[in-house]
PDB file of N, CA and C in Angstrom:
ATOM      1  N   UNK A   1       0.846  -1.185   0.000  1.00  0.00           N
ATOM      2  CA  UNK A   1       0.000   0.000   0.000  1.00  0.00           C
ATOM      3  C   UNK A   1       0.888   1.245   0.000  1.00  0.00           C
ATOM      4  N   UNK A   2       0.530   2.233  -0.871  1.00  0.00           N
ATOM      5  CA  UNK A   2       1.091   3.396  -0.921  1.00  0.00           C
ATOM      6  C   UNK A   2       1.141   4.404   0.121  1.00  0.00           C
ATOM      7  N   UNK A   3       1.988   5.171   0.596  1.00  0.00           N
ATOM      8  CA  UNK A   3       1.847   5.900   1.810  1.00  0.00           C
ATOM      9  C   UNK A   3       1.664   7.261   1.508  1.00  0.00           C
ATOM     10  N   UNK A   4       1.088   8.219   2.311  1.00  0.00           N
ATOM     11  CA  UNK A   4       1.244   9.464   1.910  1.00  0.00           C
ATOM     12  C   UNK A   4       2.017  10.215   1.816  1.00  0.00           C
ATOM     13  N   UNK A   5       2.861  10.315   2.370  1.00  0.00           N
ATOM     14  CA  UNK A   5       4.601  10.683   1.751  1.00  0.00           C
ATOM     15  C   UNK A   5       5.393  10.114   0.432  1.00  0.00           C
ATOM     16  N   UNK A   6       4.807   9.065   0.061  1.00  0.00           N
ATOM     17  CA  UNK A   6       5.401   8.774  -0.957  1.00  0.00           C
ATOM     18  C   UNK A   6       4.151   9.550  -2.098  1.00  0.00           C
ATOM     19  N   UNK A   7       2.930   9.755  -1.868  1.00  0.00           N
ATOM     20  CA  UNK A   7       2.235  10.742  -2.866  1.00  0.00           C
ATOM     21  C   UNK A   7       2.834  11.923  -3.212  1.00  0.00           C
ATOM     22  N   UNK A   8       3.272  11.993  -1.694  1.00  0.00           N
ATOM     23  CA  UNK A   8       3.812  13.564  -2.086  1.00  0.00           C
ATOM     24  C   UNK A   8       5.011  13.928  -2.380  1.00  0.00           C
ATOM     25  N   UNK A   9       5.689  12.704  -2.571  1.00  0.00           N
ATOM     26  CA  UNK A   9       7.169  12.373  -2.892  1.00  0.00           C
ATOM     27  C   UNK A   9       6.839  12.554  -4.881  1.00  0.00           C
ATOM     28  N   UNK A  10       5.663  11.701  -5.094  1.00  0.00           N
ATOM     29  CA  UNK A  10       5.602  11.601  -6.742  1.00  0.00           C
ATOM     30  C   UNK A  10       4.865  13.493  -6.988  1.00  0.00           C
ATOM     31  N   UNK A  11       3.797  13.847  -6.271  1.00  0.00           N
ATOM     32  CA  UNK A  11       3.264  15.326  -6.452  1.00  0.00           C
ATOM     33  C   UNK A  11       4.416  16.034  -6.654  1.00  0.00           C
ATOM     34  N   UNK A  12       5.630  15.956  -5.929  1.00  0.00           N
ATOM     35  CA  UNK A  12       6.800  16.857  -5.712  1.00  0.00           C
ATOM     36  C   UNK A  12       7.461  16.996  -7.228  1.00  0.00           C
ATOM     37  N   UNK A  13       7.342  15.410  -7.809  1.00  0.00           N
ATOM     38  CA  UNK A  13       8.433  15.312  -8.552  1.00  0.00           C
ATOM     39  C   UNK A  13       7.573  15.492 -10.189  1.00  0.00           C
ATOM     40  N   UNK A  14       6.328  15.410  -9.988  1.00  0.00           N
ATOM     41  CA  UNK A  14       5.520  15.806 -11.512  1.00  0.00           C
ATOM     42  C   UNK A  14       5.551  17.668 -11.232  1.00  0.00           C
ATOM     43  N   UNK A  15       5.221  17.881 -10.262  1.00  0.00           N
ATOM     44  CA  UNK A  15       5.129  19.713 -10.030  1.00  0.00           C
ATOM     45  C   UNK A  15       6.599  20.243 -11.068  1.00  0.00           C
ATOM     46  N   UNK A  16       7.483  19.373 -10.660  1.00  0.00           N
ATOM     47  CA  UNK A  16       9.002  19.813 -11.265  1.00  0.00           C
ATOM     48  C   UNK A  16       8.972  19.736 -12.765  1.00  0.00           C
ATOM     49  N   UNK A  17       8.504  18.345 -12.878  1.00  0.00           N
ATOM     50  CA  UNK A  17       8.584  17.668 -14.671  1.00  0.00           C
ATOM     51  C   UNK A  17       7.663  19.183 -15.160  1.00  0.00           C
ATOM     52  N   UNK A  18       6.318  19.315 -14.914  1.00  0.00           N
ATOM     53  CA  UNK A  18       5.593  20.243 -15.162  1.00  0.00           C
ATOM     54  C   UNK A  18       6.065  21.796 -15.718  1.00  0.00           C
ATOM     55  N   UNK A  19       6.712  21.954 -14.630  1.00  0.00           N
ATOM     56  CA  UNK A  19       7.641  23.479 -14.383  1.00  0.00           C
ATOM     57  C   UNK A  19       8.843  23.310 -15.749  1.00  0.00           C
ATOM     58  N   UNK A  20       9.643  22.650 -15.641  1.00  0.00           N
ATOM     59  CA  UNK A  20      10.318  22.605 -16.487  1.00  0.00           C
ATOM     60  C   UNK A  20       9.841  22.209 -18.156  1.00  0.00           C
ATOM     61  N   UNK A  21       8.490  21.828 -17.794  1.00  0.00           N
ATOM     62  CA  UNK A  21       7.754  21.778 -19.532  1.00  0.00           C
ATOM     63  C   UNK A  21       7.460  23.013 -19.925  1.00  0.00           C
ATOM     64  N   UNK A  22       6.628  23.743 -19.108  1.00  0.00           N
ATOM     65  CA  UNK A  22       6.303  25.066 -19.042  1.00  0.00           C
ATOM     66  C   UNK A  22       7.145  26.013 -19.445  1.00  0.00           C
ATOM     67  N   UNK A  23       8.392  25.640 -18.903  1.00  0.00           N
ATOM     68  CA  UNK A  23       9.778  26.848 -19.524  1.00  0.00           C
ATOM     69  C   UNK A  23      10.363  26.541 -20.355  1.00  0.00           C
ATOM     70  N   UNK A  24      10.562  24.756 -20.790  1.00  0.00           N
ATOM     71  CA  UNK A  24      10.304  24.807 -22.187  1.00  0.00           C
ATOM     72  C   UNK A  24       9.713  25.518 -23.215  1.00  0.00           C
ATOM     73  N   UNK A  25       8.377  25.524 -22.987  1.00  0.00           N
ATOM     74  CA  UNK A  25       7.305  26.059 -24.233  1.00  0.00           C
ATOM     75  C   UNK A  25       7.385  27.192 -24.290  1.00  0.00           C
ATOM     76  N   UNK A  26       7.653  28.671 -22.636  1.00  0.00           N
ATOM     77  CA  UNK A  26       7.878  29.172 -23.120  1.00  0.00           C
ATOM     78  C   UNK A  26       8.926  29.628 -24.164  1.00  0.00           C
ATOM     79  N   UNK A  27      10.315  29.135 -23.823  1.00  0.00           N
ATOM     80  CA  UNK A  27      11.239  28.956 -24.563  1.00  0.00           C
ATOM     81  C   UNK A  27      11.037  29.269 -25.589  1.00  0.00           C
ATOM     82  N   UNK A  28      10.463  28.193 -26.375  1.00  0.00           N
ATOM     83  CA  UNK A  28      10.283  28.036 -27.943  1.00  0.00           C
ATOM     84  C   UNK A  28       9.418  28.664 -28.191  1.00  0.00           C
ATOM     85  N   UNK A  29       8.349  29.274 -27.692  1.00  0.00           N
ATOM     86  CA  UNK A  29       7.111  30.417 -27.813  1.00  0.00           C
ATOM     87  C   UNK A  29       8.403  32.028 -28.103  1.00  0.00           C
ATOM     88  N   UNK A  30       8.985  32.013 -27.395  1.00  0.00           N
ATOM     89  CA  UNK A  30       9.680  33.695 -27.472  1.00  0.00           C
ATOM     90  C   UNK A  30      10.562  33.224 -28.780  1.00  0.00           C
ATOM     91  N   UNK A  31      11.230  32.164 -29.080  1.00  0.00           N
ATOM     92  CA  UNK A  31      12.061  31.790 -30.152  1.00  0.00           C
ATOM     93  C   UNK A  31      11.102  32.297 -31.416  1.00  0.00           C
ATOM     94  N   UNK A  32      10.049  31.577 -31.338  1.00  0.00           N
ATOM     95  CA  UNK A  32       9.201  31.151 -32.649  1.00  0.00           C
ATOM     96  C   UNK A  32       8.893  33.189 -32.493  1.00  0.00           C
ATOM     97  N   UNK A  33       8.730  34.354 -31.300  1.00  0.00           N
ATOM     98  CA  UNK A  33       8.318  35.100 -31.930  1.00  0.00           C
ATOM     99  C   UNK A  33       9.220  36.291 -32.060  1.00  0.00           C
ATOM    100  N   UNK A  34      10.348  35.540 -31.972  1.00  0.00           N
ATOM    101  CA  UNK A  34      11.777  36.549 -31.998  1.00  0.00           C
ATOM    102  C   UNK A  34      12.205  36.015 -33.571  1.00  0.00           C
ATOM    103  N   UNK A  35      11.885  34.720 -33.971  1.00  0.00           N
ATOM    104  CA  UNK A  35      11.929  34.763 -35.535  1.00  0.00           C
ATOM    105  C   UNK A  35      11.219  36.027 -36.078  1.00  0.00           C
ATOM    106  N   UNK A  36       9.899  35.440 -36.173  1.00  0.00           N
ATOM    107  CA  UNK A  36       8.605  36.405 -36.594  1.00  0.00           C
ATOM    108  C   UNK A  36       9.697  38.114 -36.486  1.00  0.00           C
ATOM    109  N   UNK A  37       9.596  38.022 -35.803  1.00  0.00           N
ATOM    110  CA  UNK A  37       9.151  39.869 -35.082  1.00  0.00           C
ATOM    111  C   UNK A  37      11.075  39.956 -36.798  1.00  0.00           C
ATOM    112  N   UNK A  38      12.148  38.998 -36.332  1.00  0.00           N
ATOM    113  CA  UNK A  38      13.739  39.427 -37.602  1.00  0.00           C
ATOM    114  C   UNK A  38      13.345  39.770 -38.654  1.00  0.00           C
ATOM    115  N   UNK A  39      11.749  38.158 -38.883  1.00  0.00           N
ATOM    116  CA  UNK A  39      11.357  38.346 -40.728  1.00  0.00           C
ATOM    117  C   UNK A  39      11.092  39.483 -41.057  1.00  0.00           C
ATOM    118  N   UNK A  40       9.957  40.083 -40.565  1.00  0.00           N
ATOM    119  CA  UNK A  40       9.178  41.121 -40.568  1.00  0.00           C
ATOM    120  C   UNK A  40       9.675  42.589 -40.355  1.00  0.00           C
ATOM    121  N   UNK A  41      10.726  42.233 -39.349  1.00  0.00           N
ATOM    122  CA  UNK A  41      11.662  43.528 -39.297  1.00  0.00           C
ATOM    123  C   UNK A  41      10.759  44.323 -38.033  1.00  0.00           C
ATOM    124  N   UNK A  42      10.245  43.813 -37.485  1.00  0.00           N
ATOM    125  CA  UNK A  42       9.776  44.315 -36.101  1.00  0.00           C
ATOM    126  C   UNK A  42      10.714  44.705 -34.960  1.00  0.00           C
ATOM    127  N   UNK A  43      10.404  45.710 -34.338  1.00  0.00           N
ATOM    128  CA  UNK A  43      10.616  46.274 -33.075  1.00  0.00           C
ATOM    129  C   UNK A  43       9.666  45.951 -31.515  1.00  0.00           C
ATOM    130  N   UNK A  44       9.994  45.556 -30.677  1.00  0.00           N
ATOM    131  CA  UNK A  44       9.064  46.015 -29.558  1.00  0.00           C
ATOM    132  C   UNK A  44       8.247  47.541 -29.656  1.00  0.00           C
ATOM    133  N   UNK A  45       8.998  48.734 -30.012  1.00  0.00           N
ATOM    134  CA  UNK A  45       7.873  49.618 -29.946  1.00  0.00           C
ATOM    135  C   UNK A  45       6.987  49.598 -30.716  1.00  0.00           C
ATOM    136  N   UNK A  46       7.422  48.828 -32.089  1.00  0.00           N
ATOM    137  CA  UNK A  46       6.009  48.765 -32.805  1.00  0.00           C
ATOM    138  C   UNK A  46       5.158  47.643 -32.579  1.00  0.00           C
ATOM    139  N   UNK A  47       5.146  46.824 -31.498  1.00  0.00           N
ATOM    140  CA  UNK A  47       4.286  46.026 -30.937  1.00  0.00           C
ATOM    141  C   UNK A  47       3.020  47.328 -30.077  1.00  0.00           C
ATOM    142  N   UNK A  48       4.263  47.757 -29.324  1.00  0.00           N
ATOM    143  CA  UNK A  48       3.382  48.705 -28.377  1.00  0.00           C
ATOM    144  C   UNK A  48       2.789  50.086 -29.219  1.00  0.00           C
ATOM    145  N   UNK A  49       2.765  50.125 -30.296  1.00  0.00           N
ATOM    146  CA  UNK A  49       1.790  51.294 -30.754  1.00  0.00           C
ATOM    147  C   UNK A  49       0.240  50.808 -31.399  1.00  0.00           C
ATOM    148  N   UNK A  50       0.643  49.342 -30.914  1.00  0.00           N
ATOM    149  CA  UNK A  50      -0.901  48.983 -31.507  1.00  0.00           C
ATOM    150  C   UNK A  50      -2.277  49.331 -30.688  1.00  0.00           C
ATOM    151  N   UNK A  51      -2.088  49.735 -29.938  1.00  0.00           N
ATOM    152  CA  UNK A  51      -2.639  49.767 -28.616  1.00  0.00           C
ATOM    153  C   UNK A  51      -3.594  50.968 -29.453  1.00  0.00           C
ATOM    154  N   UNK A  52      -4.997  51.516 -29.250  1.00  0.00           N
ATOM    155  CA  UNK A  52      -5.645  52.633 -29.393  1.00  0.00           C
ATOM    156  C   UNK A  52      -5.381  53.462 -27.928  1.00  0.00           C
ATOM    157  N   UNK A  53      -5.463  54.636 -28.071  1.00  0.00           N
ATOM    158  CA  UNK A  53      -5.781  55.433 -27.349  1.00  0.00           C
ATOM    159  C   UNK A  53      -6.914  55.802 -26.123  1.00  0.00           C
ATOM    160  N   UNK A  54      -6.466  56.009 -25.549  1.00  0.00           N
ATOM    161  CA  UNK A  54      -7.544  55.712 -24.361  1.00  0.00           C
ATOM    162  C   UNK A  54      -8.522  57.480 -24.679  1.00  0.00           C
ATOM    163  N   UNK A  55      -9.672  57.394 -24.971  1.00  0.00           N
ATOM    164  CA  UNK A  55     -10.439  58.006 -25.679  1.00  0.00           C
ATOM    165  C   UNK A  55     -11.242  59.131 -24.351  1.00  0.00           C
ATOM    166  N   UNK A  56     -10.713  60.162 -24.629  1.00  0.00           N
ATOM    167  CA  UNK A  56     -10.843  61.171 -23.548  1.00  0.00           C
ATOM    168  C   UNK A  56     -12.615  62.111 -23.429  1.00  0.00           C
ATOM    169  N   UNK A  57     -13.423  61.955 -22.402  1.00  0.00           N
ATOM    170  CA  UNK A  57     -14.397  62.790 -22.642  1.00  0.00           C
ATOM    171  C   UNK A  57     -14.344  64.077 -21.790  1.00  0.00           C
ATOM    172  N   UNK A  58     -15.647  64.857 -22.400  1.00  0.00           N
ATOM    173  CA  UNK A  58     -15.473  66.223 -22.386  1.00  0.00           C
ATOM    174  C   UNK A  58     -16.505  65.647 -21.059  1.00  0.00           C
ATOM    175  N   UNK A  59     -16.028  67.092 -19.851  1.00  0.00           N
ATOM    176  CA  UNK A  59     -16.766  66.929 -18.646  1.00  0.00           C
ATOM    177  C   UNK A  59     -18.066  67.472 -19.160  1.00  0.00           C
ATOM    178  N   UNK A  60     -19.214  67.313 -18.657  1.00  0.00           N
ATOM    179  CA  UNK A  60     -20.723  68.003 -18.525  1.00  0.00           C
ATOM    180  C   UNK A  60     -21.006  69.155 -18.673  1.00  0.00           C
ATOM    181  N   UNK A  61     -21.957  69.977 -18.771  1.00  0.00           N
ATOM    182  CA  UNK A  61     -22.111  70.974 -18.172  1.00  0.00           C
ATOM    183  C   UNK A  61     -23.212  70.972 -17.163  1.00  0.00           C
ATOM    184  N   UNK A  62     -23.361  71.822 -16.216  1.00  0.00           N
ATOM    185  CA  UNK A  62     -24.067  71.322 -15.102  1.00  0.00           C
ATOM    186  C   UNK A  62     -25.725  71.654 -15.691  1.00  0.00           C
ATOM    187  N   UNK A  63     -26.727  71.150 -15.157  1.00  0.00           N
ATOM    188  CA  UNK A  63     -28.119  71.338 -15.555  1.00  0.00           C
ATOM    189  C   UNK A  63     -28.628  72.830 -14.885  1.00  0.00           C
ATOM    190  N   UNK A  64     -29.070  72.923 -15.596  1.00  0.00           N
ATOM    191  CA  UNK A  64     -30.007  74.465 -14.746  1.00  0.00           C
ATOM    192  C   UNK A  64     -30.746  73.589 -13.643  1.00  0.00           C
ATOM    193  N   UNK A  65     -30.982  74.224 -12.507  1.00  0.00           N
ATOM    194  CA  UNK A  65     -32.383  74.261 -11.679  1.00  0.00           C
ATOM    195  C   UNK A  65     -33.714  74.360 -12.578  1.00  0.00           C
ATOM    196  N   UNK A  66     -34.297  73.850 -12.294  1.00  0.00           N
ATOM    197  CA  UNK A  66     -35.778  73.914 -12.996  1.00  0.00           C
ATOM    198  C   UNK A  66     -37.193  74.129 -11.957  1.00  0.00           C
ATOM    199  N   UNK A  67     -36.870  73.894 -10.619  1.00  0.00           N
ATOM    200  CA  UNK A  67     -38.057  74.233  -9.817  1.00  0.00           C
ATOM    201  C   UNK A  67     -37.426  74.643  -8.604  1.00  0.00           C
ATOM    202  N   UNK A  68     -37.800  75.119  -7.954  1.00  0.00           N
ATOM    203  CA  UNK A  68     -37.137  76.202  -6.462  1.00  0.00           C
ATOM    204  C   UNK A  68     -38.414  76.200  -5.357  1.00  0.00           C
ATOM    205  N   UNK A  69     -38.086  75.615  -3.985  1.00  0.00           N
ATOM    206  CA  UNK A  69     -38.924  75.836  -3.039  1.00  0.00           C
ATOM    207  C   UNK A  69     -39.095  76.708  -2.196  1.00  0.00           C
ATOM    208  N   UNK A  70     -39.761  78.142  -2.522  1.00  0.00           N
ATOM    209  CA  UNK A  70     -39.293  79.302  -1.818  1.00  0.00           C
ATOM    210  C   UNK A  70     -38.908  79.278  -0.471  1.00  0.00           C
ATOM    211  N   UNK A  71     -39.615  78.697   0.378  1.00  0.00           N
ATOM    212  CA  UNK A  71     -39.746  78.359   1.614  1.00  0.00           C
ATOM    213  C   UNK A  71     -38.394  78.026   2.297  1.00  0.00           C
ATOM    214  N   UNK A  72     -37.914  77.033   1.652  1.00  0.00           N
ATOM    215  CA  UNK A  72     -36.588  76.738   2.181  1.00  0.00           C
ATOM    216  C   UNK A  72     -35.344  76.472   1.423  1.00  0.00           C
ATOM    217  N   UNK A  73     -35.639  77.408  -0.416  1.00  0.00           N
ATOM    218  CA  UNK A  73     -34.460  77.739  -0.955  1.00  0.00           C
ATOM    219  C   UNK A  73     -33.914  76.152  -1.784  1.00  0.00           C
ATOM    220  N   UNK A  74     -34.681  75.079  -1.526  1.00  0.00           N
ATOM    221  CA  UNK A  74     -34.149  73.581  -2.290  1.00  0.00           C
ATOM    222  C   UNK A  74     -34.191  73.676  -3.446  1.00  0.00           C
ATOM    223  N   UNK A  75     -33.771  73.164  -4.140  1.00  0.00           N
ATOM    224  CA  UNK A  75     -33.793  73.108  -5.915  1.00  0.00           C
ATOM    225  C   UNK A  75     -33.607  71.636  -6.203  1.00  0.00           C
ATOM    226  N   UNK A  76     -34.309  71.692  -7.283  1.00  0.00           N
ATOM    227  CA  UNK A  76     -34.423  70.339  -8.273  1.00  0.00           C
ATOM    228  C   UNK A  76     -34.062  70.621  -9.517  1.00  0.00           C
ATOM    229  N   UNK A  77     -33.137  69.895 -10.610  1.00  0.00           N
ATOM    230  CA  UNK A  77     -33.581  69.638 -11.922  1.00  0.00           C
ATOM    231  C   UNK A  77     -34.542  69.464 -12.859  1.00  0.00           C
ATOM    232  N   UNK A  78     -35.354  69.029 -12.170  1.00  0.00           N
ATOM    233  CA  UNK A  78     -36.572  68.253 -12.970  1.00  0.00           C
ATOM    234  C   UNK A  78     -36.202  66.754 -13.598  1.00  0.00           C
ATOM    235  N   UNK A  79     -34.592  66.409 -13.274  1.00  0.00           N
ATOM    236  CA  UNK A  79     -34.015  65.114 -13.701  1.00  0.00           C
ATOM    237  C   UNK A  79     -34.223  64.265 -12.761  1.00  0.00           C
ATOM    238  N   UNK A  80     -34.470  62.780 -12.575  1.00  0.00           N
ATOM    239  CA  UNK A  80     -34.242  61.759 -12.037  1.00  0.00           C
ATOM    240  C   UNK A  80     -35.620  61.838 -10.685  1.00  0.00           C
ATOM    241  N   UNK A  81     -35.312  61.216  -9.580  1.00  0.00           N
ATOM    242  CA  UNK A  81     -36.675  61.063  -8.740  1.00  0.00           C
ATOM    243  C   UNK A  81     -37.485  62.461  -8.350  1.00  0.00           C
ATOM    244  N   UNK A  82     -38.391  62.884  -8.020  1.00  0.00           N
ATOM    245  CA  UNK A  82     -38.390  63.963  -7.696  1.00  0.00           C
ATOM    246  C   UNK A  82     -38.294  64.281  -5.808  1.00  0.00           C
ATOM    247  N   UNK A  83     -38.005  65.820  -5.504  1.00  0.00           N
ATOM    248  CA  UNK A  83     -37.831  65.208  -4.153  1.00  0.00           C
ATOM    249  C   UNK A  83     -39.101  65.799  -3.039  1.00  0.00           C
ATOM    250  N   UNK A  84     -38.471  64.874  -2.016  1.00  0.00           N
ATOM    251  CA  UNK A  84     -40.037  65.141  -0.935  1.00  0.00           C
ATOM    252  C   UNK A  84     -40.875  66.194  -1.186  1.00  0.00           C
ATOM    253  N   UNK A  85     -40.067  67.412  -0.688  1.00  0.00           N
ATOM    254  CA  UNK A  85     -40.768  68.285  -0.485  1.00  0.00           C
ATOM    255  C   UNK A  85     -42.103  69.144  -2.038  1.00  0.00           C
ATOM    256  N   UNK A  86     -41.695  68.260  -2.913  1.00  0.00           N
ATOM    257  CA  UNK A  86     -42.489  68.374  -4.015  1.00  0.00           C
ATOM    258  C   UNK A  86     -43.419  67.625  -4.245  1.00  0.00           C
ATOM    259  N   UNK A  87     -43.737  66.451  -3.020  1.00  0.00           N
ATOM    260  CA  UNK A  87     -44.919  65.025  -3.163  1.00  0.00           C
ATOM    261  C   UNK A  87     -45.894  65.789  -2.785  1.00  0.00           C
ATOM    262  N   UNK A  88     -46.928  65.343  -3.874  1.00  0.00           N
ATOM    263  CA  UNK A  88     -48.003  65.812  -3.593  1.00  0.00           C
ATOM    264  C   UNK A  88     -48.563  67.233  -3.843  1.00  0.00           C
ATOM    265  N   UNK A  89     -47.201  67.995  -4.688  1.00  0.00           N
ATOM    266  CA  UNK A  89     -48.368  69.581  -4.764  1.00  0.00           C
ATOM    267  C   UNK A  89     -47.887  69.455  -5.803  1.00  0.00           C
ATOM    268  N   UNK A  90     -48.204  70.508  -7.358  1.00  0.00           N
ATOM    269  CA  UNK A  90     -48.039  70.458  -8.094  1.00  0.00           C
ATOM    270  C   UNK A  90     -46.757  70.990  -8.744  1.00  0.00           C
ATOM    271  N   UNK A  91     -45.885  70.856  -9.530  1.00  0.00           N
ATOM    272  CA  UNK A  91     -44.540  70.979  -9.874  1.00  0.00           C
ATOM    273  C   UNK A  91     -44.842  72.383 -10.160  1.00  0.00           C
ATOM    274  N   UNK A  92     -45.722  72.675 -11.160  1.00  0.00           N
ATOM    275  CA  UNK A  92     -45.583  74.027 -12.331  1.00  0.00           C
ATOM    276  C   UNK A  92     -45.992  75.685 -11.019  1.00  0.00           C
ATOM    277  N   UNK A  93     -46.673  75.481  -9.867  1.00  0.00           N
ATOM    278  CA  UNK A  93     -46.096  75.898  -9.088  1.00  0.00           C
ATOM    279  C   UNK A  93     -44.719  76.494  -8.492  1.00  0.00           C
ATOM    280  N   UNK A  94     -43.847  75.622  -8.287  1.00  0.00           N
ATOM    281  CA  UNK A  94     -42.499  75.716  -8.082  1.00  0.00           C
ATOM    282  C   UNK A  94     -41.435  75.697  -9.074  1.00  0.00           C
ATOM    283  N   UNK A  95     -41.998  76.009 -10.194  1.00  0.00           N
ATOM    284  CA  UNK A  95     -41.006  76.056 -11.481  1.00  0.00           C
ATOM    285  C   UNK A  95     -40.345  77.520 -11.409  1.00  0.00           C
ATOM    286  N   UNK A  96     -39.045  77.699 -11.818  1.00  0.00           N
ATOM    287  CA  UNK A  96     -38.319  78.898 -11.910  1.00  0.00           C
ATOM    288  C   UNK A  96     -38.925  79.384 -12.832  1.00  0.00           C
ATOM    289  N   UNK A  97     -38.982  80.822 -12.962  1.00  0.00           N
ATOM    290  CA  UNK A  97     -39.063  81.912 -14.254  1.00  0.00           C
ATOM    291  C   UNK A  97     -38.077  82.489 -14.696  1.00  0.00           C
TER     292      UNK A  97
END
């Protein structure tokens, strides 16, 4: 019967075989693209200009106020939920002029 030290005696020794396949392939992976890159007459920087540009936006401009609660000076947009103090009475009321 096999013991558990000797599992981990064989785990030890495939982890290695493994590792050293791995740096094999890469090996021959950078070979095969250090050919490529001679044929072609490539550079690393012209790898790295393939890249697009990271595409810049213009900030907002802010929204006007659209309704004002005299009482206590709050303002709304008229964008997105509306707020408390506007439940229940009518908006066109509290609309700016």
């Amino acid at each position: 019967m096999t013991t558990y030290q000797e599992y981990q005696a064989k785990i030890a020794e495939l982890q290695n075989l493994a590792e050293s396949a791995r740096r094999e392939e890469l090996n021959k992976a950078k070979e095969q693209i250090a050919a490529i890159m001679r044929e072609h007459n490539l550079s690393l920087s012209d790898l790295a200009g393939t890249a697009k540009p990271a595409k810049v936006s213009k900030p907002r401009a802010p929204v006007p106020m659209k309704y004002r609660d005299e009482a206590t000076g709050q303002t709304w947009t008229g964008r997105g939920r509306a707020p408390k103090w506007l439940e229940g009475k009518s908006k066109e009321s509290f609309l700016i002029k």
